[in-house]
Protein backbone atom coordinates (compact mmCIF):
# COMPACT_ATOMS: atom_id res chain seq x y z
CA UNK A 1 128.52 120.79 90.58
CA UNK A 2 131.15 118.19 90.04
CA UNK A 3 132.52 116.64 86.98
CA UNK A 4 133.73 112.75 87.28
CA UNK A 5 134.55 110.54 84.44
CA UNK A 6 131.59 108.54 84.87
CA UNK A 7 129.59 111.00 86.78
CA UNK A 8 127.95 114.14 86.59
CA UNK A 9 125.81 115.26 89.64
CA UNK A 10 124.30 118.51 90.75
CA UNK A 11 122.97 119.05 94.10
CA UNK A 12 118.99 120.40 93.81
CA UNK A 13 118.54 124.09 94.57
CA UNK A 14 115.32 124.24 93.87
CA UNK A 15 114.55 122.35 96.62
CA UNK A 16 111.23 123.53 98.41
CA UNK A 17 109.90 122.65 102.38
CA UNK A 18 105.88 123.27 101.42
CA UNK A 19 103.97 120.44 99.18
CA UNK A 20 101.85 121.01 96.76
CA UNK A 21 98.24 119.21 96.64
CA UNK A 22 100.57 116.47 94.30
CA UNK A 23 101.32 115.03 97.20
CA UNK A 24 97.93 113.89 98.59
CA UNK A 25 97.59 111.57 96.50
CA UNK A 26 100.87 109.36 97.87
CA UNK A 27 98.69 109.25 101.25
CA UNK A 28 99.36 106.05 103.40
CA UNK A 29 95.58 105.18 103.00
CA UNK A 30 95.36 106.03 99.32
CA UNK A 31 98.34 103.87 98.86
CA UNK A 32 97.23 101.56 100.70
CA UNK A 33 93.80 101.32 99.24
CA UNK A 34 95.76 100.85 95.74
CA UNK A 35 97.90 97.82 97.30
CA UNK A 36 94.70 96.34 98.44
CA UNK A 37 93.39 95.59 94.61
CA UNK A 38 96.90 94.22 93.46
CA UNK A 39 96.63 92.18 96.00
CA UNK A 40 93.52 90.77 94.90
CA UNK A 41 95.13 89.17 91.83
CA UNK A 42 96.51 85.72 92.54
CA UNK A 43 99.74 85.83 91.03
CA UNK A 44 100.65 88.66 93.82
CA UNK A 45 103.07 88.03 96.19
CA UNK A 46 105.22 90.19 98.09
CA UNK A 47 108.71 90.78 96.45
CA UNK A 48 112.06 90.42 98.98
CA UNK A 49 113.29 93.10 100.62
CA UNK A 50 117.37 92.09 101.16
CA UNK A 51 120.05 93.28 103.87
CA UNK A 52 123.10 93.77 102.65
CA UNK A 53 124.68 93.86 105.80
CA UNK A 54 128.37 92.90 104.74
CA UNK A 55 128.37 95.19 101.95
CA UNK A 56 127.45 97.94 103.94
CA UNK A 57 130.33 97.79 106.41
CA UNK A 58 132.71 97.66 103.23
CA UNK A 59 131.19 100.91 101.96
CA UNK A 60 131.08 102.78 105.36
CA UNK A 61 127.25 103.17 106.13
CA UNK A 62 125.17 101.67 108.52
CA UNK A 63 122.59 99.63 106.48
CA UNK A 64 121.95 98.95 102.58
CA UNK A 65 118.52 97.59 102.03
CA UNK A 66 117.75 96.44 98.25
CA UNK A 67 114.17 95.80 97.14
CA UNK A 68 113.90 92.86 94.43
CA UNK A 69 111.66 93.56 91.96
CA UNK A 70 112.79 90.90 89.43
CA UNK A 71 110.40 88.85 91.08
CA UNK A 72 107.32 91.35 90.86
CA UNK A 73 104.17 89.13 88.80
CA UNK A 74 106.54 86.46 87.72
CA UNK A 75 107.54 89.66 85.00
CA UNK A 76 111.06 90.16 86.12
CA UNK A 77 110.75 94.25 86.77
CA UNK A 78 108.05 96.03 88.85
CA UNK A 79 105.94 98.07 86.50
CA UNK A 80 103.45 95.61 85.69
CA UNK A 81 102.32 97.73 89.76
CA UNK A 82 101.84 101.05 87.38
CA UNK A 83 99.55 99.16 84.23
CA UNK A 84 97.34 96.92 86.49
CA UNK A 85 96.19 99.40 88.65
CA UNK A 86 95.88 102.01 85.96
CA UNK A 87 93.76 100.23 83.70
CA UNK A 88 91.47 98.83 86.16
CA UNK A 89 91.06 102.50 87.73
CA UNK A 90 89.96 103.07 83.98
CA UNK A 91 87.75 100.24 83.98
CA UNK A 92 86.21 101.24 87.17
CA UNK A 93 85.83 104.87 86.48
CA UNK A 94 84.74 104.24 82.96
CA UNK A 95 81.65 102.21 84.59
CA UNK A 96 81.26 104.55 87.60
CA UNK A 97 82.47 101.32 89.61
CA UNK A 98 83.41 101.96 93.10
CA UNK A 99 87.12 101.35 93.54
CA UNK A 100 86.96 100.58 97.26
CA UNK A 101 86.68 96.80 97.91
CA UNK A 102 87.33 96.39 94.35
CA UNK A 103 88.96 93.16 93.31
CA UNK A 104 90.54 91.75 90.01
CA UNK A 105 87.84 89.06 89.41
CA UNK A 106 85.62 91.29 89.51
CA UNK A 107 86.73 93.29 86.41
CA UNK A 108 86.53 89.77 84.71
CA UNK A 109 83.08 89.36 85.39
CA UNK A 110 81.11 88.74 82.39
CA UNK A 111 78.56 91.85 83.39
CA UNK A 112 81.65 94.08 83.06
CA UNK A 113 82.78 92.47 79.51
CA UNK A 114 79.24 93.03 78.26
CA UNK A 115 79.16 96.88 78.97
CA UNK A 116 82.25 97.49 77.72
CA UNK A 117 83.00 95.14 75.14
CA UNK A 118 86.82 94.58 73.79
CA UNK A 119 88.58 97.66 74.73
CA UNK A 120 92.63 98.13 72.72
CA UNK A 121 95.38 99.74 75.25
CA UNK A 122 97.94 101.44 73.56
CA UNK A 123 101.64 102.25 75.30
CA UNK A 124 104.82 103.17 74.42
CA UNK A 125 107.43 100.93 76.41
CA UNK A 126 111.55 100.40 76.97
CA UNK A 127 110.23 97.07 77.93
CA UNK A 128 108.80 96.01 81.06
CA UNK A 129 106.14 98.79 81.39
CA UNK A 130 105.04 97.21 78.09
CA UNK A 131 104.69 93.62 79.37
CA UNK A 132 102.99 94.48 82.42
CA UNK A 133 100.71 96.60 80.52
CA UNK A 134 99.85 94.15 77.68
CA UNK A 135 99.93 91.14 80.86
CA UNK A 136 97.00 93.40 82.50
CA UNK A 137 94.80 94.12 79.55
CA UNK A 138 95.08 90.40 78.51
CA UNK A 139 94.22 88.63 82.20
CA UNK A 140 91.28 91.41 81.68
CA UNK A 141 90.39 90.05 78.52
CA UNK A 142 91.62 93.31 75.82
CA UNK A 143 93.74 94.20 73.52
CA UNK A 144 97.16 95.86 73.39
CA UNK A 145 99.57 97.43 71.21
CA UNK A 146 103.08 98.19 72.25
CA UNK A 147 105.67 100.29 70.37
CA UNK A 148 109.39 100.01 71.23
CA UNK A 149 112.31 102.76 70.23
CA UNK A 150 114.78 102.12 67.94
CA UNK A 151 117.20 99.72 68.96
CA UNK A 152 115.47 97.88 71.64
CA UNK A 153 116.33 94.06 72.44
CA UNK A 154 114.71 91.82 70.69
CA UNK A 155 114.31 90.04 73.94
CA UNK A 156 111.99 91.94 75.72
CA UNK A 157 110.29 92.40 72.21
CA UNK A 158 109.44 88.77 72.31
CA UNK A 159 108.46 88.88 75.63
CA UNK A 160 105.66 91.78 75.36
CA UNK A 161 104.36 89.74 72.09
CA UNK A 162 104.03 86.54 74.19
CA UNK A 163 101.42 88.42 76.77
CA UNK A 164 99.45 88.88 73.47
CA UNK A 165 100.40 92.43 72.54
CA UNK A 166 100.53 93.09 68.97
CA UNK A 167 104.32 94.78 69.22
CA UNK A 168 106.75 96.64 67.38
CA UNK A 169 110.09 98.31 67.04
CA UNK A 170 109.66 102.01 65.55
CA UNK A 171 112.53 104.20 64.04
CA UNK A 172 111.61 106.33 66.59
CA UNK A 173 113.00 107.39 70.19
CA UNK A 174 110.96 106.49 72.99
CA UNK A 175 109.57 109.83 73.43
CA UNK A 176 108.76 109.75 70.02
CA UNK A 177 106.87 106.21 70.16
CA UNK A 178 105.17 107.99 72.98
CA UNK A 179 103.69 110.54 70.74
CA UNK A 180 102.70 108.08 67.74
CA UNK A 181 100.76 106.32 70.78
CA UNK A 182 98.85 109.14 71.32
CA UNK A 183 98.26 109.96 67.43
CA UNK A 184 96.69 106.16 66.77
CA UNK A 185 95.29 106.37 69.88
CA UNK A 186 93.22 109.66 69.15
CA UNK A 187 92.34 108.30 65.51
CA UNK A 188 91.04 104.73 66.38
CA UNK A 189 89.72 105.50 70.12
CA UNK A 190 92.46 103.24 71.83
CA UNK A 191 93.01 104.62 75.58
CA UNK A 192 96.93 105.49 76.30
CA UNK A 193 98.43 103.79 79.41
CA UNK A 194 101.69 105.77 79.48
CA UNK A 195 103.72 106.96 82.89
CA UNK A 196 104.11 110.36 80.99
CA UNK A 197 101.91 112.92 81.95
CA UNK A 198 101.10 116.11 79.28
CA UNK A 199 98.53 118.59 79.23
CA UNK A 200 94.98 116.90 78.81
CA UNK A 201 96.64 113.76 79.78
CA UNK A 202 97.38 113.78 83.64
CA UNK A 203 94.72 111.44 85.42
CA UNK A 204 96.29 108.07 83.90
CA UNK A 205 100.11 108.59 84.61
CA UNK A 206 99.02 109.50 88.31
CA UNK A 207 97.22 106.50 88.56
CA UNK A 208 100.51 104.37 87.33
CA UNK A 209 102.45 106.33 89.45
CA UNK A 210 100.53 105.38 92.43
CA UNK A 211 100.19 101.80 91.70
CA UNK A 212 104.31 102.22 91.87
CA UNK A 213 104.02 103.81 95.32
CA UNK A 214 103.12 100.63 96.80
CA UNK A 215 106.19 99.23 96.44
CA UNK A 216 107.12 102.06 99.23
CA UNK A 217 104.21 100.49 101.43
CA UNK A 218 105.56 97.17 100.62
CA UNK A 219 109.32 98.29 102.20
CA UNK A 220 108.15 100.11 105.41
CA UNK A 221 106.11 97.16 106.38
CA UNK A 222 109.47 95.31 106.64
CA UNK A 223 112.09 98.04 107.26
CA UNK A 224 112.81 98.01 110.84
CA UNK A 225 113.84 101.70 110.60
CA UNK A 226 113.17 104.66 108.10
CA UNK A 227 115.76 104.88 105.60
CA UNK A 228 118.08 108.04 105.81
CA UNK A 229 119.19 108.12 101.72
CA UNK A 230 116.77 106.47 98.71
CA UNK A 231 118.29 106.54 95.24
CA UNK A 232 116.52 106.06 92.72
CA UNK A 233 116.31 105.56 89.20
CA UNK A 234 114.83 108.05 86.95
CA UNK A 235 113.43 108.03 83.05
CA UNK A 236 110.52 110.26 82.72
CA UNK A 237 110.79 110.02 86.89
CA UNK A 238 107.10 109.21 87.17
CA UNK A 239 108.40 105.66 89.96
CA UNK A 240 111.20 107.99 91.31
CA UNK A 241 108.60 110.54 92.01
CA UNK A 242 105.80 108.29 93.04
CA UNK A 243 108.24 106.74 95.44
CA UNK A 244 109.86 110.24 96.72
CA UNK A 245 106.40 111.33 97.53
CA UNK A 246 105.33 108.39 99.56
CA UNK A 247 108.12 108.45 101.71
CA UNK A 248 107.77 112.33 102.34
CA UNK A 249 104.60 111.78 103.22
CA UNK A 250 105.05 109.03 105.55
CA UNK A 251 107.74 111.13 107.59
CA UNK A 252 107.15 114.97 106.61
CA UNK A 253 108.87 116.04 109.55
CA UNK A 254 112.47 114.24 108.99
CA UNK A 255 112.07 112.76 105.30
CA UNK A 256 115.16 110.77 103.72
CA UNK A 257 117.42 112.45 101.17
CA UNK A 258 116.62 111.41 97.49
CA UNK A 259 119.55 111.11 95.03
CA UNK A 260 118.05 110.76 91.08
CA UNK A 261 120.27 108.61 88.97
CA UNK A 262 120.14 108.83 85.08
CA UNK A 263 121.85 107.59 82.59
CA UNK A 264 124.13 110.28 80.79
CA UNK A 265 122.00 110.14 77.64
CA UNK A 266 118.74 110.60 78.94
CA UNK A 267 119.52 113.20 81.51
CA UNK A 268 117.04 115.39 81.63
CA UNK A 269 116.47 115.80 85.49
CA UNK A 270 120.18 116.39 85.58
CA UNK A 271 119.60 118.87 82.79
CA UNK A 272 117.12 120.53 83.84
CA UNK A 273 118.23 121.16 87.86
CA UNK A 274 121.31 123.19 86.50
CA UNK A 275 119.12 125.66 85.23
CA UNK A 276 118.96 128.53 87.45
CA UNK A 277 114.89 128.52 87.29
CA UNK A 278 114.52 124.60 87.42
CA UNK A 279 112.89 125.28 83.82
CA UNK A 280 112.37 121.16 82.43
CA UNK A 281 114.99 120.50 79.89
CA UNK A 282 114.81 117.73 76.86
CA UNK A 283 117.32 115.32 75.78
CA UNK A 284 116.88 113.89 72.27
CA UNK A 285 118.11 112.13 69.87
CA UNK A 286 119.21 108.45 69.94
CA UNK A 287 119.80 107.95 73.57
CA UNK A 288 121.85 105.25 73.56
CA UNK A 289 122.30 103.57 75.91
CA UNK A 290 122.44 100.00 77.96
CA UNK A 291 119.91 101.59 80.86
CA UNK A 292 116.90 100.59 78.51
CA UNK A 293 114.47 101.81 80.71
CA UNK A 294 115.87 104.90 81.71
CA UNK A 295 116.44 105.88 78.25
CA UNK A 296 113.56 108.58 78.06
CA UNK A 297 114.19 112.32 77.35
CA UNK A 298 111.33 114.60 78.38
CA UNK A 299 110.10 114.43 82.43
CA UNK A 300 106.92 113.50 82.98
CA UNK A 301 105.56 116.78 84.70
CA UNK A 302 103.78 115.72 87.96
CA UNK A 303 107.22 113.61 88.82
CA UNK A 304 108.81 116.63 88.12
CA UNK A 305 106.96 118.64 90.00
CA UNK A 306 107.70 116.02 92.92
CA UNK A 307 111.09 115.74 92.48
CA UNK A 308 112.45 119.02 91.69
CA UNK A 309 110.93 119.92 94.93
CA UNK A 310 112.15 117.25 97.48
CA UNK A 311 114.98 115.49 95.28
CA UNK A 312 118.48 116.27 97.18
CA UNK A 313 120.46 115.82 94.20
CA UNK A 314 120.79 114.21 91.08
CA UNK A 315 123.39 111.99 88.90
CA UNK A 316 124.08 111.35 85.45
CA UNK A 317 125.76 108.00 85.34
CA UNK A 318 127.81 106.37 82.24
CA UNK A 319 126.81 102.50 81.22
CA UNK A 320 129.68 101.49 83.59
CA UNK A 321 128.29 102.65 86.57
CA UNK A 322 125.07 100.10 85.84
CA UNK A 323 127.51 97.31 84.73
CA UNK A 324 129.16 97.78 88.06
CA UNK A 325 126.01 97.46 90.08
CA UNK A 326 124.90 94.01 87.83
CA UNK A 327 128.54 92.59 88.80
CA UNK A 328 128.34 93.47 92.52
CA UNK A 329 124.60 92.31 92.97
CA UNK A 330 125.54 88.86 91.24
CA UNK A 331 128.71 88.57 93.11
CA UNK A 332 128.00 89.68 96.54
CA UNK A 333 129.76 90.35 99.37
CA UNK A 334 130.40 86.55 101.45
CA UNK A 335 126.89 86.12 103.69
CA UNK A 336 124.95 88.78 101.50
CA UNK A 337 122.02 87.35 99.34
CA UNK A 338 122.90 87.39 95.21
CA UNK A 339 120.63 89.30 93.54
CA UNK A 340 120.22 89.26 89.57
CA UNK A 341 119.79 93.14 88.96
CA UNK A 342 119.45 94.45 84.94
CA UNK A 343 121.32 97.66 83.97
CA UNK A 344 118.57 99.93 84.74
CA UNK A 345 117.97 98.05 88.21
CA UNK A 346 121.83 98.05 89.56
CA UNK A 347 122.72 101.72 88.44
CA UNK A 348 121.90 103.05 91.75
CA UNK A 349 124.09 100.41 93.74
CA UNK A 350 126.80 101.22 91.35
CA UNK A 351 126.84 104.64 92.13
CA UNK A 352 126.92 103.79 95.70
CA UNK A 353 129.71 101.46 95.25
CA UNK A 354 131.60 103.94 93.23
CA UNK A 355 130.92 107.19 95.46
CA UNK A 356 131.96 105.33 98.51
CA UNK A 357 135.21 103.81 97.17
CA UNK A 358 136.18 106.26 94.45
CA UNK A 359 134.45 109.77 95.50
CA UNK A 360 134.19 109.83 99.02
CA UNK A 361 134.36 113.34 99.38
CA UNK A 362 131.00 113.59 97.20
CA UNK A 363 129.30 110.71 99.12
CA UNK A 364 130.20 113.14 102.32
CA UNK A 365 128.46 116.01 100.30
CA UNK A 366 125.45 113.77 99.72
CA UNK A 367 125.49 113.26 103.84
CA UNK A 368 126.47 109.55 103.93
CA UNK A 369 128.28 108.15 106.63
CA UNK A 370 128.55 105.07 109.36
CA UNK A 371 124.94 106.13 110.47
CA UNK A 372 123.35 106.39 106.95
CA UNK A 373 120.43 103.43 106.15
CA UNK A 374 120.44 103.46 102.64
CA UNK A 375 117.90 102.15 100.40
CA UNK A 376 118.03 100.72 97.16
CA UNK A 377 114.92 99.22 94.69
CA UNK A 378 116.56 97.22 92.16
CA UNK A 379 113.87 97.68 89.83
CA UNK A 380 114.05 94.70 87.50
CA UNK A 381 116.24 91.18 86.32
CA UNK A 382 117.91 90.05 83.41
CA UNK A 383 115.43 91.11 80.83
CA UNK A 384 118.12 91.31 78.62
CA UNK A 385 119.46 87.76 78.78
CA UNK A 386 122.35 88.64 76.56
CA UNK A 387 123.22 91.76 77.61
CA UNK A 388 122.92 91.10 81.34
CA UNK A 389 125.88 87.81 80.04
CA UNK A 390 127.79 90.41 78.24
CA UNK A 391 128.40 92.58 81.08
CA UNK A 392 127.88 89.88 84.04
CA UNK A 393 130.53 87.13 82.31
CA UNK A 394 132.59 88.89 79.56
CA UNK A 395 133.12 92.32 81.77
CA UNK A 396 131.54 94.60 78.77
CA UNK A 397 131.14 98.42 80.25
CA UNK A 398 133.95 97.93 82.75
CA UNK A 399 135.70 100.59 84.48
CA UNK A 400 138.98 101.46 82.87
C-alpha cells in the first residue's frame, strides 16, 4: 500500500483465478441479447469511442481509448443503459413476456398498458441513474419518484423533474435515500429500480448491471485490439463490475488488469480490500464530495463479489484528481478529439495523467508501460453546468 497526497491505492489480494456462476450472466450472447432491445428504441445510437493517440505518447503507453458516454440517449451519462433494460425485464417478466425479440414499442402497446395499468418506479439517484430511470418509465407510460442526498445540484434535480419524475432532495446520504426507497416502496407497492443489490433484492440490480455491460459490447466491436488496463469508476461498483465481468469473460484466458477508482469519501472498495479477509467495509456520513456519482458508501454485493475477485487494484482519489481529468479532456493534447467529461467521468484519466507524470514508479507497479492499451469510459458530461465551469474555467480543485 502506498500513501500519496491525492492518492491512496492498494493492490487486490484477494484476487481469485476461478469464477463464480456471477459471471454467466456477462456472457457475449446474454449481453448481446440485452443490446439488442436498447437498440430497439429510436433515440439509440452508438456513443464514440475516441483515440487519444497524442496523449498516449506523452504519458508513455501504447494506446488510450476513451468511451463517450455524454452522448448516451441524448442524457449526457450512460445509465439511462442500467433503468431501460431493467424495467422492461420487469415488464416482461411481470407478464411472462418473452424477452427474446423483444422490442421497446412493444412494451407501449396498449394490450400491455391494459394488464398492467400505471405502475410508480421508485430510485434513489446521484443524478443520472435517476434521469434515465424516470426517462424509461415515462417513454413507457409510468410513474417515478426520485430521491437525491443531501447536497445534490440543483441541476441535475431539475433535470430528473423535467423527464416527469416527481423528485426530491432528502437530508439523507445516498445510501440512506436508498433505504427510504425501499421503505415507501414496500408500503405503497412501488417496484425499486436501484443498482444496489441486498438480500431479497438481487434480480433487479443484475439486470441494470447488465444493461451497463453493453457498453463493453459496444467498445470491442470497435477496438481493434483488447485492451491491456480498464479503469474504472466505482460507487456501489455495480457498472465497474458489470463491465469487469464482460471483459473477463470475453478473454478468460489473458483478461486486462482492472484498476477501481473512488473518490476518497466514498471509498469503500478501497476500504474494504485492506482488510485481510476482503470483509465489505462502509463509509458514511456526508460524503462530500464533487464525484456526485461516486459518492455512495456501501458496495453493492454481486459487484463486489466481481470485483474483489478479478479487480487488480484499487484507488482512492481526492476531488483534484477528477478536476484534472475534466481540464485535460476539454483541453486535449493538439490532434486528439475534446471531450466534455464531468467529475465522476474524468477521475480515471486523471489518475492516469497523474500516475504517469507524478508516480511513475506506481504506474510500473500497476504494469503500465510503452505496450499498455489502456481504456477509459468517461461515463458522463457536464451535468453539473456550474460545477463542470468552476473547475473547467476558474481552476477550482487544482493541484497545489
Amino acid at each position: 500500500m502506498q500513501h500519496q497526497t491525492y492518492i491512496q491505492w492498494t493492490k487486490n489480494h484477494h484476487q481469485k483465478e476461478e469464477r463464480g456462476p456471477i459471471y454467466s450472466h456477462f456472457q457475449q450472447n446474454v449481453i448481446e441479447e440485452v443490446l439488442k432491445f436498447q437498440q430497439s428504441h429510436i433515440a439509440y445510437t452508438k456513443t464514440p469511442l475516441h483515440s487519444l493517440q497524442q496523449l498516449a505518447k506523452k504519458l508513455h503507453v501504447e494506446t488510450i481509448h476513451v468511451k463517450d458516454e455524454s452522448r448516451r440517449f441524448g442524457l449526457n451519462a450512460f445509465k439511462v443503459l442500467g433503468g431501460i433494460y431493467a424495467i422492461a425485464k420487469y415488464i416482461a417478466d411481470t407478464l411472462a413476456i418473452p424477452f427474446a425479440n423483444l422490442t421497446f414499442d412493444d412494451l407501449k402497446s396498449e394490450e400491455v398498458k391494459k394488464k398492467l395499468g400505471k405502475l410508480t418506479f421508485i430510485t434513489a439517484t446521484d443524478g443520472n441513474h435517476g434521469r434515465g430511470v424516470a426517462w424509461a418509465a415515462r417513454e413507457l407510460g409510468h410513474q417515478s419518484i426520485v430521491f437525491m442526498p443531501k447536497g445534490s445540484a440543483q441541476q441535475r434535480l431539475e433535470a430528473i423533474r423535467s423527464e416527469g419524475a416527481d423528485a426530491h432532495i432528502l437530508e439523507l446520504n445516498y445510501d440512506d435515500c436508498v433505504r427510504e426507497c425501499a421503505t415507501l416502496a414496500e408500503e405503497n407497492g412501488y417496484i425499486v429500480i436501484q443498482d444496489t443489490a441486498w438480500e431479497g433484492y438481487e434480480h433487479i440490480p443484475l439486470w441494470i448491471m447488465q444493461g451497463y455491460a453493453t457498453i463493453g459490447l459496444e467498445i470491442t466491436e470497435e477496438l481493434p485490439t483488447p485492451p491491456t488496463h480498464i479503469f474504472l469508476q466505482a460507487g456501489v461498483g455495480s457498472f465497474a463490475g458489470a463491465i469487469t465481468a464482460f471483459f473477463h469473460q470475453l478473454y478468460p484466458e489473458n483478461p486486462p488488469k482492472i484498476i477501481i477508482v473512488e473518490a476518497d469519501k466514498a471509498d469503500c472498495y478501497y476500504q474494504s480490500f485492506l482488510t485481510k479477509d476482503a470483509s465489505v467495509q462502509f463509509v458514511t456520513g456526508d460524503m462530500a464530495t464533487i464525484m456526485a456519482g461516486l459518492a455512495c458508501g456501501e458496495p453493492n454485493k454481486d459487484a463486489y463479489r466481481i470485483l474483489s475477485d478479478s479487480a487488480f487494484a484499487t484507488f482512492s482519489c481526492d476531488d483534484a484528481i477528477a478536476a484534472l481529468g475534466m481540464r485535460i479532456y476539454g483541453n486535449p493534447c493538439n490532434g486528439d478529439p475534446a471531450i466534455i467529461s464531468g467529475e465522476s467521468g474524468a477521475v480515471t484519466l486523471g489518475l492516469l495523467y497523474y500516475l504517469q507524470k507524478l508516480q511513475p514508479e506506481i504506474g510500473k507497479e500497476l504494469g503500465l508501460d510503452g505496450q499498455s492499451r489502456v481504456l477509459l469510459i468517461s461515463t458522463e458530461g457536464d451535468t453539473d453546468l456550474e460545477q463542470y465551469e468552476k473547475v473547467t474555467w476558474l481552476g477550482h480543485f487544482s493541484l497545489k
